[in-house]
Protein backbone atom coordinates (compact mmCIF):
# COMPACT_ATOMS: atom_id res chain seq x y z
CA UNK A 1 -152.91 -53.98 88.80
CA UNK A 2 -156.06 -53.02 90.83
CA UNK A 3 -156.58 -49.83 88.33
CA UNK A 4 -156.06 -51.76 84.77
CA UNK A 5 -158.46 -54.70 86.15
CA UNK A 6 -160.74 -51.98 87.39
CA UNK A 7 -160.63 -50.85 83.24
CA UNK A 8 -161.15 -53.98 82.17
CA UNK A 9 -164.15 -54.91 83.79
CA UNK A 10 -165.14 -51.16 82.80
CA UNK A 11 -164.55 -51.84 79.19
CA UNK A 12 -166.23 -55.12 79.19
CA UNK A 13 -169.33 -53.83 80.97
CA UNK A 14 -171.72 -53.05 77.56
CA UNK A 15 -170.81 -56.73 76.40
CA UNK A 16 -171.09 -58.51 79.87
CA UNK A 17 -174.56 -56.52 80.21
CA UNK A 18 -175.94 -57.87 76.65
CA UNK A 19 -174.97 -61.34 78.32
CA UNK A 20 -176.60 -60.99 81.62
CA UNK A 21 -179.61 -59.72 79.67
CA UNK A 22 -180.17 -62.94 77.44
CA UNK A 23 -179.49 -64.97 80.97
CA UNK A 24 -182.48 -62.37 82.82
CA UNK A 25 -184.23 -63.11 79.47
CA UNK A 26 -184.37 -67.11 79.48
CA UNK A 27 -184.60 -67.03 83.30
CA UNK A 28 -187.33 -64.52 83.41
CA UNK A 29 -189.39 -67.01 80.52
CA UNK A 30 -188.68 -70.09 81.90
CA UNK A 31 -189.89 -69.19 85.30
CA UNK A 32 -193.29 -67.74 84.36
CA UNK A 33 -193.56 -70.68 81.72
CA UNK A 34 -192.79 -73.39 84.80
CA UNK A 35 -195.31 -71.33 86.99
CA UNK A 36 -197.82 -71.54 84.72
CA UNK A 37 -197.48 -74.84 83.71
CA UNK A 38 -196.33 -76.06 87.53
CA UNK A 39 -200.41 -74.51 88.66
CA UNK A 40 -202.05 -76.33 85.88
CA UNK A 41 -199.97 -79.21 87.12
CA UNK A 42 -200.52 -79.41 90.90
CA UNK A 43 -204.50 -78.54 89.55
CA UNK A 44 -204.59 -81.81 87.22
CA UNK A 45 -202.68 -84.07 89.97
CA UNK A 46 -205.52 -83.22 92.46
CA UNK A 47 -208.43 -84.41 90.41
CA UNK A 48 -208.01 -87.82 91.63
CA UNK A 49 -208.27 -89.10 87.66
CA UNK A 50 -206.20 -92.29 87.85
CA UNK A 51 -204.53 -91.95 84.05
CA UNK A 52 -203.76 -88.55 83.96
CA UNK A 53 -201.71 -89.11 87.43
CA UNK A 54 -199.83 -91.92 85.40
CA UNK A 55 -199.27 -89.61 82.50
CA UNK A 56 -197.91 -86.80 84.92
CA UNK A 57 -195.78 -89.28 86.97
CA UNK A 58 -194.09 -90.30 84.13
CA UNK A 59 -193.61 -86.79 82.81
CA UNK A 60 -191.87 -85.98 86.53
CA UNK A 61 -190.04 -89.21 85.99
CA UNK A 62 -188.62 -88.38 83.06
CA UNK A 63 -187.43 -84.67 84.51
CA UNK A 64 -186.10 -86.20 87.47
CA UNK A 65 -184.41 -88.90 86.18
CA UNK A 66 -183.07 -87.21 83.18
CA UNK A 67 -180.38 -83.86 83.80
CA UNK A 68 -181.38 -80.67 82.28
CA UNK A 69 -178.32 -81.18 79.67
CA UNK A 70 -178.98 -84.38 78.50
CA UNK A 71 -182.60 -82.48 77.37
CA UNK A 72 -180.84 -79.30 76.28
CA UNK A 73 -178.50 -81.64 74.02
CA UNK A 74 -181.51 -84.15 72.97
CA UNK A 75 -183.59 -81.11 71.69
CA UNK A 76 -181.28 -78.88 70.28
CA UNK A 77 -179.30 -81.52 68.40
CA UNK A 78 -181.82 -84.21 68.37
CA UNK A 79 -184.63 -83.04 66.74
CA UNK A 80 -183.01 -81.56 63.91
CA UNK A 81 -181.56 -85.20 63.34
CA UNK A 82 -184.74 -87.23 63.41
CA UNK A 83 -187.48 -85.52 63.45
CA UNK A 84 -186.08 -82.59 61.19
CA UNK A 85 -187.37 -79.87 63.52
CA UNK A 86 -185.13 -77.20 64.83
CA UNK A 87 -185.10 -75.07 67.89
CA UNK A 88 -183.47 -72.13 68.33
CA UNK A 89 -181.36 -72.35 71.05
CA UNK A 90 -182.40 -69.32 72.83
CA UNK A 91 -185.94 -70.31 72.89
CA UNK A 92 -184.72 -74.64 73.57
CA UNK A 93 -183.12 -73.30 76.48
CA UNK A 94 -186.66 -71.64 77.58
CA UNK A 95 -188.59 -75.09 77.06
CA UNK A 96 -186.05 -77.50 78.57
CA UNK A 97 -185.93 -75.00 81.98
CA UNK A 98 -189.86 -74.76 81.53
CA UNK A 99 -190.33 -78.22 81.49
CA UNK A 100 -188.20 -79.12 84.23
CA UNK A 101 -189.44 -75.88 86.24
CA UNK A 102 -192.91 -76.80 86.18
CA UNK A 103 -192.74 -80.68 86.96
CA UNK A 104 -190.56 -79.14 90.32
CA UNK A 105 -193.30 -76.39 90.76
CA UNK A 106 -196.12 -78.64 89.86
CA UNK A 107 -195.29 -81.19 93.23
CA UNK A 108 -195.02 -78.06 95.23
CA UNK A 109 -198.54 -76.94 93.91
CA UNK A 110 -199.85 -80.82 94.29
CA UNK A 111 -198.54 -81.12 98.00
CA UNK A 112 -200.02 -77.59 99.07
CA UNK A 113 -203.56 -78.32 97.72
CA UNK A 114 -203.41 -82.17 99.25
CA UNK A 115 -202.41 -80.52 102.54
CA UNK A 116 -205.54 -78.53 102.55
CA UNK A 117 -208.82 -79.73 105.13
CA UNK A 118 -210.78 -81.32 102.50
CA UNK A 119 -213.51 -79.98 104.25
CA UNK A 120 -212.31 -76.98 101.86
CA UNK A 121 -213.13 -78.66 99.12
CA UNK A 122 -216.82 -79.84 99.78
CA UNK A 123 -217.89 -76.77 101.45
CA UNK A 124 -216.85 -74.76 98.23
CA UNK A 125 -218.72 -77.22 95.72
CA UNK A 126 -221.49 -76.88 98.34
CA UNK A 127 -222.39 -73.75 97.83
CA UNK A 128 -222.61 -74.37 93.79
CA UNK A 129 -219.06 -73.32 93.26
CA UNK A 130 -217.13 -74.75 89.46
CA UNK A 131 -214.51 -76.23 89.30
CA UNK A 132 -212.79 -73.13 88.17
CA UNK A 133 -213.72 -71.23 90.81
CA UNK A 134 -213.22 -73.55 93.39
CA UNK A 135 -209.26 -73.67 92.56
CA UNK A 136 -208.86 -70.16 91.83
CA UNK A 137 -211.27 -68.40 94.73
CA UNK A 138 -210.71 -70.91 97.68
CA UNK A 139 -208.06 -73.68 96.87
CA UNK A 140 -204.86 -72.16 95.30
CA UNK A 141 -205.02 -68.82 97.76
CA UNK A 142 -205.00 -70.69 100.84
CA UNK A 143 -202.26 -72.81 99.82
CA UNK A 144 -200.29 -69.78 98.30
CA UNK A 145 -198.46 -69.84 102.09
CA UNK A 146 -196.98 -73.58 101.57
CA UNK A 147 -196.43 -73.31 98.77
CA UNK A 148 -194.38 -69.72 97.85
CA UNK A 149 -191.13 -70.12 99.74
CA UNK A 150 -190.12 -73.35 98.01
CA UNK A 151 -191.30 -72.46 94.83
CA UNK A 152 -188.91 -69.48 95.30
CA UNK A 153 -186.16 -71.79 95.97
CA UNK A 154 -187.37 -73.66 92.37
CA UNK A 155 -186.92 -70.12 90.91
CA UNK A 156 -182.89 -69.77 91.95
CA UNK A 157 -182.30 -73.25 90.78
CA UNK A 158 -183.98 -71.89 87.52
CA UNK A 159 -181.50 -69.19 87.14
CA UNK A 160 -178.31 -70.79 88.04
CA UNK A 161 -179.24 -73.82 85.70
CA UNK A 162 -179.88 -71.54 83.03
CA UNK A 163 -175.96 -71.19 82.62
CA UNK A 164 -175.91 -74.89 80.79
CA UNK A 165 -177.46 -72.86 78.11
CA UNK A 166 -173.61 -71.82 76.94
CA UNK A 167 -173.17 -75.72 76.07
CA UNK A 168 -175.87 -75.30 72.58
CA UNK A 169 -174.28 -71.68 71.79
CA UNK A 170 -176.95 -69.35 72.98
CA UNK A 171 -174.49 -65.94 73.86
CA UNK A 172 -175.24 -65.53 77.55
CA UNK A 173 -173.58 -64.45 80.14
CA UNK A 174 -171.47 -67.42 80.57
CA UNK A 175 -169.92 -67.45 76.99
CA UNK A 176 -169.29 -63.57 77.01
CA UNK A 177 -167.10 -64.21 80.13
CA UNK A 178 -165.56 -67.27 78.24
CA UNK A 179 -165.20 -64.95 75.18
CA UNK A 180 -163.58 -61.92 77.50
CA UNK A 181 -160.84 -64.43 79.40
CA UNK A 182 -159.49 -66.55 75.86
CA UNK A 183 -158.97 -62.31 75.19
CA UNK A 184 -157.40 -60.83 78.18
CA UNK A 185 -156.38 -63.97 80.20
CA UNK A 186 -157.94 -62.81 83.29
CA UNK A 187 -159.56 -65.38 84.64
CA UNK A 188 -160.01 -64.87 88.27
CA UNK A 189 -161.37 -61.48 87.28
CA UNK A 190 -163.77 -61.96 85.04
CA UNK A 191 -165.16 -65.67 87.08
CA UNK A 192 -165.18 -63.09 89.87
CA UNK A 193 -167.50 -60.49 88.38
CA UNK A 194 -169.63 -63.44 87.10
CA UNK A 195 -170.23 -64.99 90.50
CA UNK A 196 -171.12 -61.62 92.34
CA UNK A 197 -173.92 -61.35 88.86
CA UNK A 198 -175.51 -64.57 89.79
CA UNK A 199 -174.77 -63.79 93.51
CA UNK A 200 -176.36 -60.80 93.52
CA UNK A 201 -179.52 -62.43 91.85
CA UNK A 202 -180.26 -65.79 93.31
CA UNK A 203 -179.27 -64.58 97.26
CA UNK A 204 -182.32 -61.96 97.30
CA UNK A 205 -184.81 -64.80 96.33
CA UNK A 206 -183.13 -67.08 99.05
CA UNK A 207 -183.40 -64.67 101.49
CA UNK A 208 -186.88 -63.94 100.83
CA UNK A 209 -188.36 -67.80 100.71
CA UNK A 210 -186.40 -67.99 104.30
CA UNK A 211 -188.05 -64.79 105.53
CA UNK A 212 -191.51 -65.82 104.28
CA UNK A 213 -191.14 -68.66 105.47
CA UNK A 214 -190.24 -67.80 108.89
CA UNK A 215 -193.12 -65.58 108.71
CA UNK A 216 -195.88 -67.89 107.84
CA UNK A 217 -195.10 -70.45 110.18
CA UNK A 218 -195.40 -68.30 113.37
CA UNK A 219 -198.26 -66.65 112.16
């Protein structure tokens, strides 16, 4: 029993792996899409400009308040329909998790910068610094401490949401194991193999925004 499961998973490893390769592939995107977009986020919401903090709070809003599959299922299939624009669903996948990863990221950036001494602030544009500069040379690296460990956490979340992508067809690691158990039945073996993949992924980052953490805050 132990042996011909042992063959099975053995067998199924080249297809599993082209599976947990498209899941690395939107995970690995939409992560460096949300950070990206989360930075220029936190930057905008810290300008103190009255309607472009109304135009992101309703953008976070409309993350928050709406799941991730309702806006994988109003993209993929809803675009097509009335706007006659179609995704693929590889790369609608990407943008939904982007989206939603950098409205979480971008409150992380926001509260790290508001946390800061404003005396930060002043004495950097006293000295004739840009705005630019400001952000990138004295801003964003002090906050870099407050602000890693829960973005890391955003980053897990990223990963195991990216799963939902199975529900518009995109061949990831989900569906192959879907696609390997209506074959061989087994079940428990295959859900098995799939939890020690995202397992062996997600617990890493965990462990390292608790051990920076930990770090930081008795430094």
């Amino acid at each position: 029993m132990a042996s011909s499961g042992l063959e099975l998973l053995l067998v199924s490893l080249p297809q599993l792996g082209k599976g947990a390769a498209q899941t690395l592939a939107i995970s690995a995107l939409s992560i460096l899409f949300a950070t990206l977009g989360g930075v220029f986020y936190g930057v905008l919401a810290t300008l103190g400009k009255r309607s472009v903090n109304v135009l992101l709070r309703i953008y976070l809003e409309l993350f928050r308040a709406i799941p991730v599959l309702v806006w994988l299922y109003l993209l993929f299939f809803g675009l097509p329909i009335f706007f006659a624009v179609s995704i693929p669903s590889f790369w609608c996948a990407v943008l939904v998790l982007s989206l939603w990863g950098a409205s979480e990221v971008g409150e992380v950036v926001r509260g790290a910068l508001q946390s800061l001494p404003r005396g930060q602030r002043e004495a950097g544009l006293s000295i004739g610094l840009s705005g630019g500069q400001l952000y990138g040379y004295v801003l964003l690296p002090q906050a870099l401490k407050r602000l890693t460990p829960p973005t890391i956490n955003i980053y897990t979340r990223i990963i195991k949401t990216s799963s939902l992508a199975v529900l518009i067809g995109v061949v990831d690691v989900i569906k192959v194991g879907q696609q390997i158990i209506e074959r061989t039945y087994e079940s428990v073996l295959i859900y098995g193999a799939l939890f020690l993949f995202f397992f062996f992924i997600c617990y890493p980052l965990s462990a390292a925004s608790r051990a920076l953490e930990r770090r930081w805050t008795h430094a």
